[in-house]
PDB file of N, CA and C in Angstrom:
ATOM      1  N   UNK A   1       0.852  -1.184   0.000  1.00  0.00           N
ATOM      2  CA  UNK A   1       0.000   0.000   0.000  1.00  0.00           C
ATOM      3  C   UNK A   1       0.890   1.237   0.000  1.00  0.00           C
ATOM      4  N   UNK A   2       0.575   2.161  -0.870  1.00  0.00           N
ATOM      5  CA  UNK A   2       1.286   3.086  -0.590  1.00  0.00           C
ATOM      6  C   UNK A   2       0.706   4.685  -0.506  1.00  0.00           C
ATOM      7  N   UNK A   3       0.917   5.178   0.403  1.00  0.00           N
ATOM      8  CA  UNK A   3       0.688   6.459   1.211  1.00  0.00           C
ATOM      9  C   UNK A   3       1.036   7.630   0.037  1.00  0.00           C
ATOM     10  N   UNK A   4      -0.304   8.427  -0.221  1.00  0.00           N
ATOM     11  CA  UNK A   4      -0.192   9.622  -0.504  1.00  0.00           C
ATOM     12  C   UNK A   4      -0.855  10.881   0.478  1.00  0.00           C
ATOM     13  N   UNK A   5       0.461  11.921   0.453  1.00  0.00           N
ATOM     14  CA  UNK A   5      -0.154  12.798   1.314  1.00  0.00           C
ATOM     15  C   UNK A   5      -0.747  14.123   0.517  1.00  0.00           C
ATOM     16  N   UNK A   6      -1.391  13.751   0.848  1.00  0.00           N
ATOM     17  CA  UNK A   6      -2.277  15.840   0.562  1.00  0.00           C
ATOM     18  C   UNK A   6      -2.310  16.809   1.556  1.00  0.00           C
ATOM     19  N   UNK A   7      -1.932  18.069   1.109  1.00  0.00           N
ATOM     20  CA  UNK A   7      -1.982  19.542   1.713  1.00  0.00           C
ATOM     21  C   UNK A   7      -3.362  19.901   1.879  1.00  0.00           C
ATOM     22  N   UNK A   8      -4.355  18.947   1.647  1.00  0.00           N
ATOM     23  CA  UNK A   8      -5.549  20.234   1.190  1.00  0.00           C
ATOM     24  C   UNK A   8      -7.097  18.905   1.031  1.00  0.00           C
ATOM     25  N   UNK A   9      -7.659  19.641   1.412  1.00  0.00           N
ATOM     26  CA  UNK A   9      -9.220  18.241   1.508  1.00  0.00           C
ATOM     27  C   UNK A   9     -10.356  19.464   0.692  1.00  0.00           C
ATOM     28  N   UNK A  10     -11.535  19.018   0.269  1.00  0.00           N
ATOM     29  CA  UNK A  10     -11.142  17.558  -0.559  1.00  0.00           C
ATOM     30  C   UNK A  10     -10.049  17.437  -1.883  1.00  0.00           C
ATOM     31  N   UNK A  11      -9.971  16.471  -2.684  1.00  0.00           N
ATOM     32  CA  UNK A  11      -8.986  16.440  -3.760  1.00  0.00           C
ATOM     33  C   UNK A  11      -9.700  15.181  -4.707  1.00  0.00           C
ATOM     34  N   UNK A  12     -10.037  16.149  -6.189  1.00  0.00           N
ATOM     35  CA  UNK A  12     -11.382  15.177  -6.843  1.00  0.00           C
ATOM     36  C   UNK A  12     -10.006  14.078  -7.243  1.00  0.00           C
ATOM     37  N   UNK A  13     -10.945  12.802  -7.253  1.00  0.00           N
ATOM     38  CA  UNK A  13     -10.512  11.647  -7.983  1.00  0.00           C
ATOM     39  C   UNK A  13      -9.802  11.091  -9.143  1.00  0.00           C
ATOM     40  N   UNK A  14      -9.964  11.930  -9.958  1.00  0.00           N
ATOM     41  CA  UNK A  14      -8.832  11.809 -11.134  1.00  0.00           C
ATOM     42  C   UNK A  14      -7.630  12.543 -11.097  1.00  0.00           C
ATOM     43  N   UNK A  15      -7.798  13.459 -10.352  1.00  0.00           N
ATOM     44  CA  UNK A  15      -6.518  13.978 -10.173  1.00  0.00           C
ATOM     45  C   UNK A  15      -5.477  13.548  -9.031  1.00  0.00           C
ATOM     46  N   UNK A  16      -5.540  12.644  -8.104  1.00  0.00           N
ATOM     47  CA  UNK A  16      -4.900  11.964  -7.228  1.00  0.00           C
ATOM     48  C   UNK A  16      -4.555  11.068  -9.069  1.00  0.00           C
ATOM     49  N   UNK A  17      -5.173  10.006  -9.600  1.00  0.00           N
ATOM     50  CA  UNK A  17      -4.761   8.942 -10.330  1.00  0.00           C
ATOM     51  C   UNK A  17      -3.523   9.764 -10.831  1.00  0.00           C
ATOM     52  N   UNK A  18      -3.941  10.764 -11.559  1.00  0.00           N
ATOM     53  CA  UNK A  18      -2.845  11.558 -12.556  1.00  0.00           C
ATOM     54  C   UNK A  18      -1.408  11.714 -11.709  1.00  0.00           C
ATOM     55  N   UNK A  19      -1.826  12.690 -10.783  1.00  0.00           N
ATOM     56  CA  UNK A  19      -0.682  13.552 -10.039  1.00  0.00           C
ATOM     57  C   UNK A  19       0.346  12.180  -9.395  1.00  0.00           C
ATOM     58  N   UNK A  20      -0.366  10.832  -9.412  1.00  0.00           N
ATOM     59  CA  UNK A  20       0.773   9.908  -8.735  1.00  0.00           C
ATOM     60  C   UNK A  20       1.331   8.618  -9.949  1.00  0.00           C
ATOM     61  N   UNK A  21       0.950   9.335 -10.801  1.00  0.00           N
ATOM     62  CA  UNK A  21       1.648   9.177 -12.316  1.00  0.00           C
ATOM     63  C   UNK A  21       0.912   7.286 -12.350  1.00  0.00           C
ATOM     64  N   UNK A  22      -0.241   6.879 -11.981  1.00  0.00           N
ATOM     65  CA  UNK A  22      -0.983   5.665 -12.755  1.00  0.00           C
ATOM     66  C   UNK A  22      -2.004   6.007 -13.715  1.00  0.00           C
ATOM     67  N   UNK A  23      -1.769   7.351 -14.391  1.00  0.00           N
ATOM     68  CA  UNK A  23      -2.335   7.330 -15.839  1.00  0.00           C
ATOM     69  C   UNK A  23      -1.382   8.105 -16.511  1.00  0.00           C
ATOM     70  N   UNK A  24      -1.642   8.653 -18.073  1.00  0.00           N
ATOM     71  CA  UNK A  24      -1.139   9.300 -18.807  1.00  0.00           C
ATOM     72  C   UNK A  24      -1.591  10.571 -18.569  1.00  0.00           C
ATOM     73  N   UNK A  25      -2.733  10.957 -18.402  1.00  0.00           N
ATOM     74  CA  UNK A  25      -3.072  12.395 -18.059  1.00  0.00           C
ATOM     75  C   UNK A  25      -4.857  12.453 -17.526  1.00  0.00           C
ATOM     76  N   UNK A  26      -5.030  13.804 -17.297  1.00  0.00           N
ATOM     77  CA  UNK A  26      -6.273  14.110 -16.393  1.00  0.00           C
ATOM     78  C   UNK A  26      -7.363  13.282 -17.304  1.00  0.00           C
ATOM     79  N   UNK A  27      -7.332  13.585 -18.601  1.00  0.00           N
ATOM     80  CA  UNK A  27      -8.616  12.875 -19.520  1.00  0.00           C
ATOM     81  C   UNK A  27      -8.746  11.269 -19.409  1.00  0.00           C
ATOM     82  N   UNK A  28      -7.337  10.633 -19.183  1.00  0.00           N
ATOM     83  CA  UNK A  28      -7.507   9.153 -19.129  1.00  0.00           C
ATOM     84  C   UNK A  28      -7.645   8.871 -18.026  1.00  0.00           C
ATOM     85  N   UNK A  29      -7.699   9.576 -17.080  1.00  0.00           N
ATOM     86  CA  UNK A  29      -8.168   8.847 -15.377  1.00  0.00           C
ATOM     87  C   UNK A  29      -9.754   9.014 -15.397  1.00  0.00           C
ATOM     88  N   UNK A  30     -10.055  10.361 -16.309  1.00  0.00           N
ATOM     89  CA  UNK A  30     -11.719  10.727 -16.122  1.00  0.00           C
ATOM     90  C   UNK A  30     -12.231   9.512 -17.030  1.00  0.00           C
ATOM     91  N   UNK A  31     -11.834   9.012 -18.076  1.00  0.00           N
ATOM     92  CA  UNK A  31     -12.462   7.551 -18.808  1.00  0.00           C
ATOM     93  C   UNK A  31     -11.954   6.427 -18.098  1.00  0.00           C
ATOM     94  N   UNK A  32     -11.312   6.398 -17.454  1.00  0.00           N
ATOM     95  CA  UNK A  32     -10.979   4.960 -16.552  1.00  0.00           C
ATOM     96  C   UNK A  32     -12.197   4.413 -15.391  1.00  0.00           C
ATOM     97  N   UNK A  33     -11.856   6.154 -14.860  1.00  0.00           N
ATOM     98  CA  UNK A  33     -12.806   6.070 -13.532  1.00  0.00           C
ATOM     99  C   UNK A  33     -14.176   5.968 -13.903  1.00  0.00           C
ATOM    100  N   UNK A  34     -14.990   6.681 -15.053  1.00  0.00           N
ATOM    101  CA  UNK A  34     -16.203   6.467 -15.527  1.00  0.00           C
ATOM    102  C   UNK A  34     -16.513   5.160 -16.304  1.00  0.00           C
ATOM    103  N   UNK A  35     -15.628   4.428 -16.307  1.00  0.00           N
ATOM    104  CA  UNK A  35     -15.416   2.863 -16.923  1.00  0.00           C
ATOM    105  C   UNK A  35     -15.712   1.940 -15.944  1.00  0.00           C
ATOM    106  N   UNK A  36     -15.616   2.745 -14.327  1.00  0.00           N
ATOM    107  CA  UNK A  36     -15.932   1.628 -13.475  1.00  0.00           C
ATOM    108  C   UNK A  36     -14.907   0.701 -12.613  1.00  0.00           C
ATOM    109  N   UNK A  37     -13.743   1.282 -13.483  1.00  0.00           N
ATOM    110  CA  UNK A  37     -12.015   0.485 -13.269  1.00  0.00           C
ATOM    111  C   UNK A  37     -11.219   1.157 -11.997  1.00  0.00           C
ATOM    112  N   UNK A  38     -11.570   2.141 -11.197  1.00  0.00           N
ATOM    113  CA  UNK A  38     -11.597   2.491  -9.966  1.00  0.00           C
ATOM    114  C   UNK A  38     -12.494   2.285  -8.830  1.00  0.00           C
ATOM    115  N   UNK A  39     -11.480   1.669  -7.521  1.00  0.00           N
ATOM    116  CA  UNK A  39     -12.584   1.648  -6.240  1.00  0.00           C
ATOM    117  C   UNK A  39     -12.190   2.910  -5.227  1.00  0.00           C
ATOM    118  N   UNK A  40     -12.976   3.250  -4.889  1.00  0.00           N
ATOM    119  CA  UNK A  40     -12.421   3.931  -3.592  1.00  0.00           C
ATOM    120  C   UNK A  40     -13.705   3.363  -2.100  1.00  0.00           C
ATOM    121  N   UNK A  41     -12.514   2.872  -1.301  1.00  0.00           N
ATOM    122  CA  UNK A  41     -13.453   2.334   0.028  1.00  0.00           C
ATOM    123  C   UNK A  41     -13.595   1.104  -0.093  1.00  0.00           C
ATOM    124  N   UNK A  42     -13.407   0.542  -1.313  1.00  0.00           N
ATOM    125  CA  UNK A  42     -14.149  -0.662  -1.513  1.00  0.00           C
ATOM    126  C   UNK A  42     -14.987  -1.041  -2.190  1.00  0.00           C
ATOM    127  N   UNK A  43     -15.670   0.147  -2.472  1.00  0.00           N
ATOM    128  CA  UNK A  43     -16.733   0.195  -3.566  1.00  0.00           C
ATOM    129  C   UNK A  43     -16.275   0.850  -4.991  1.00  0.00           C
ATOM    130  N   UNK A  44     -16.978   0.606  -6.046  1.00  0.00           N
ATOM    131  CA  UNK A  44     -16.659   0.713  -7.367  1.00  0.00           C
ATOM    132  C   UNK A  44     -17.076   2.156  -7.683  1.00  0.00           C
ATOM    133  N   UNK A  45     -16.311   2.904  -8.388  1.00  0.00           N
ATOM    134  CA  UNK A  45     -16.294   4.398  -8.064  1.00  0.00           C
ATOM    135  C   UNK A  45     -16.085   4.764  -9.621  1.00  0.00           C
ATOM    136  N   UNK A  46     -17.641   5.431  -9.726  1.00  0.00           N
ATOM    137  CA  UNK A  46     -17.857   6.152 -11.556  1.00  0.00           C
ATOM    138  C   UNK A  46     -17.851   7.491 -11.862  1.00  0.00           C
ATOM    139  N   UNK A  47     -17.724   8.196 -10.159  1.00  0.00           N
ATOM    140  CA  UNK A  47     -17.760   9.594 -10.038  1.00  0.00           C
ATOM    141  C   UNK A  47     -16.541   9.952 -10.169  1.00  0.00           C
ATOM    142  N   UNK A  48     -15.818  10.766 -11.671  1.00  0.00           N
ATOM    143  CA  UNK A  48     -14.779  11.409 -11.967  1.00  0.00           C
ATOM    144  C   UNK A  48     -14.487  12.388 -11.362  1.00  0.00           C
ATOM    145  N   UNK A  49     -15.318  13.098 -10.255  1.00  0.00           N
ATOM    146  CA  UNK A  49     -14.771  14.270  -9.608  1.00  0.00           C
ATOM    147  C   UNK A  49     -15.179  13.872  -8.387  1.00  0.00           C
ATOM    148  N   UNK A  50     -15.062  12.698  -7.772  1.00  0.00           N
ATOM    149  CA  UNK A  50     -15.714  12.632  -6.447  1.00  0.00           C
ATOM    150  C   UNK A  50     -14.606  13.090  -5.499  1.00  0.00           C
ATOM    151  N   UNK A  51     -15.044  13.155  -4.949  1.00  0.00           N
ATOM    152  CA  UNK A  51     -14.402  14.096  -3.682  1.00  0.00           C
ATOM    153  C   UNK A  51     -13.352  13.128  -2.581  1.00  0.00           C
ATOM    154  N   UNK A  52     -12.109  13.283  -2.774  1.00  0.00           N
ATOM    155  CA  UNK A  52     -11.094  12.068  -2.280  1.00  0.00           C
ATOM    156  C   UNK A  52     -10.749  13.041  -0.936  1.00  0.00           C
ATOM    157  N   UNK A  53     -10.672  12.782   0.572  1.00  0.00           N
ATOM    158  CA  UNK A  53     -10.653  13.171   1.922  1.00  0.00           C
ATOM    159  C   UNK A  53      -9.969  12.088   2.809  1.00  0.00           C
ATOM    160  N   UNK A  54      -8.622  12.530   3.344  1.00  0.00           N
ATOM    161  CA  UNK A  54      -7.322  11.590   4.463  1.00  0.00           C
ATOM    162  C   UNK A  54      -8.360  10.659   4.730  1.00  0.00           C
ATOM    163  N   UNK A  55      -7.965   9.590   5.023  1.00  0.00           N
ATOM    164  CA  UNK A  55      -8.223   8.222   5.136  1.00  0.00           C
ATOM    165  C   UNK A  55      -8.877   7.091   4.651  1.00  0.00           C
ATOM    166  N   UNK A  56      -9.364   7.948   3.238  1.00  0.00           N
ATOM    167  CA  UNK A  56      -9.960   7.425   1.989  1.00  0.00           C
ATOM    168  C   UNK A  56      -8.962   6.054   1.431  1.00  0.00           C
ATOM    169  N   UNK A  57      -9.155   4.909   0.749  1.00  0.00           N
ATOM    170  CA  UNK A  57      -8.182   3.782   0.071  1.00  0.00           C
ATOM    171  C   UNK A  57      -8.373   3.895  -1.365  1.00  0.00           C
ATOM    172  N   UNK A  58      -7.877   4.191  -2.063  1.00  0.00           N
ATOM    173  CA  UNK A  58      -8.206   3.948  -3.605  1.00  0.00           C
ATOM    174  C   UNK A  58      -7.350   2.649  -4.347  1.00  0.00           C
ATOM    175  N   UNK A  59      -7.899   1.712  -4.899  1.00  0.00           N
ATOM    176  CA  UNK A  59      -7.851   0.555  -5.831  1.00  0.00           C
ATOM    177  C   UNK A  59      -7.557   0.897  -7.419  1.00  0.00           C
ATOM    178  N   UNK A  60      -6.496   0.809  -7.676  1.00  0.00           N
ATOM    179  CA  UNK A  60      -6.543   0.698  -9.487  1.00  0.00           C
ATOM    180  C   UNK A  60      -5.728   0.139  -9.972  1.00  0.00           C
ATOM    181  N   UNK A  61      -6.064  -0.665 -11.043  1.00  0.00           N
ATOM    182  CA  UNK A  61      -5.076  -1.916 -11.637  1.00  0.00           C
ATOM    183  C   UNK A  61      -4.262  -2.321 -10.655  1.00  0.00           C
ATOM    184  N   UNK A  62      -4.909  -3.167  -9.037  1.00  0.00           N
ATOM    185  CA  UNK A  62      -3.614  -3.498  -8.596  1.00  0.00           C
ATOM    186  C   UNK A  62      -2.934  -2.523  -7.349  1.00  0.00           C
ATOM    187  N   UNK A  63      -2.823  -1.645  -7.813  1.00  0.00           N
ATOM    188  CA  UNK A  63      -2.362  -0.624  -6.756  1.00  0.00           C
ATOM    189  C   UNK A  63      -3.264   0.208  -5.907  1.00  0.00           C
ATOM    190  N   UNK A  64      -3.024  -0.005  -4.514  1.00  0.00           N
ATOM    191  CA  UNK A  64      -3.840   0.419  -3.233  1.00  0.00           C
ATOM    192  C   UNK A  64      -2.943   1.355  -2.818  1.00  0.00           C
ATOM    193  N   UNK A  65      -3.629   2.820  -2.489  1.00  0.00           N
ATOM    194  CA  UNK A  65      -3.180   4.110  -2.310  1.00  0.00           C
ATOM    195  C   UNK A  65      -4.230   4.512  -1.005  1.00  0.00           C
ATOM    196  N   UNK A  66      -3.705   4.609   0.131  1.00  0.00           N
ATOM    197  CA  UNK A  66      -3.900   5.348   1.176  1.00  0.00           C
ATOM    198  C   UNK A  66      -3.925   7.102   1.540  1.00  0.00           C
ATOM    199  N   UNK A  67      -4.827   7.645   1.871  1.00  0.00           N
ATOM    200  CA  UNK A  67      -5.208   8.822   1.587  1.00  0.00           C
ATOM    201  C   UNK A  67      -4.729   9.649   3.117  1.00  0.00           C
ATOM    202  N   UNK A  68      -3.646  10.326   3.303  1.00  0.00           N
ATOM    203  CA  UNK A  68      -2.667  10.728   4.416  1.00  0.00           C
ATOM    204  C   UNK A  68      -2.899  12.634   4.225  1.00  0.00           C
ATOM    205  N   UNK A  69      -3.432  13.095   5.275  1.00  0.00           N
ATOM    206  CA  UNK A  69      -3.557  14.560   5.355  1.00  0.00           C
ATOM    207  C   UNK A  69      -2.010  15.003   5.664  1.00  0.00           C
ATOM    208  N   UNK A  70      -1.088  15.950   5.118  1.00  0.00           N
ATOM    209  CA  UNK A  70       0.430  16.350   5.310  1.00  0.00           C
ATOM    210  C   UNK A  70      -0.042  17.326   7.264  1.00  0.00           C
TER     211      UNK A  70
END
């Protein structure tokens, strides 16, 4: 699992994918995540701007990302 920290709550969902470099850019995390191919919590997550807040888990291809307030 690996720990990302954020300065700042909330922080929408495709842009955590982008900014920790498991996509190519902001447009391919917004068709990934509306594809259904992201979890956050556990549950299957279609909302491209949902609202990501410290202690949130996000799931994609494999990689589990922990949501850490700086």
């Amino acid at each position: 699992m690996k720990i990302v920290e954020i300065d700042r709550e909330p922080v929408e969902l495709y842009k955590i994918l982008k900014f920790e470099g498991l996509v190519g850019s902001g447009g391919e995390a917004k068709l990934l995540v509306g594809d259904g191919q992201v979890s956050v919590n556990g549950q299957v997550e279609t909302r491209r701007r949902k609202k990501i807040v410290a202690g949130d888990v996000i799931e994609f291809r494999g990689e589990t990302l922990q949501i850490k307030r700086l």
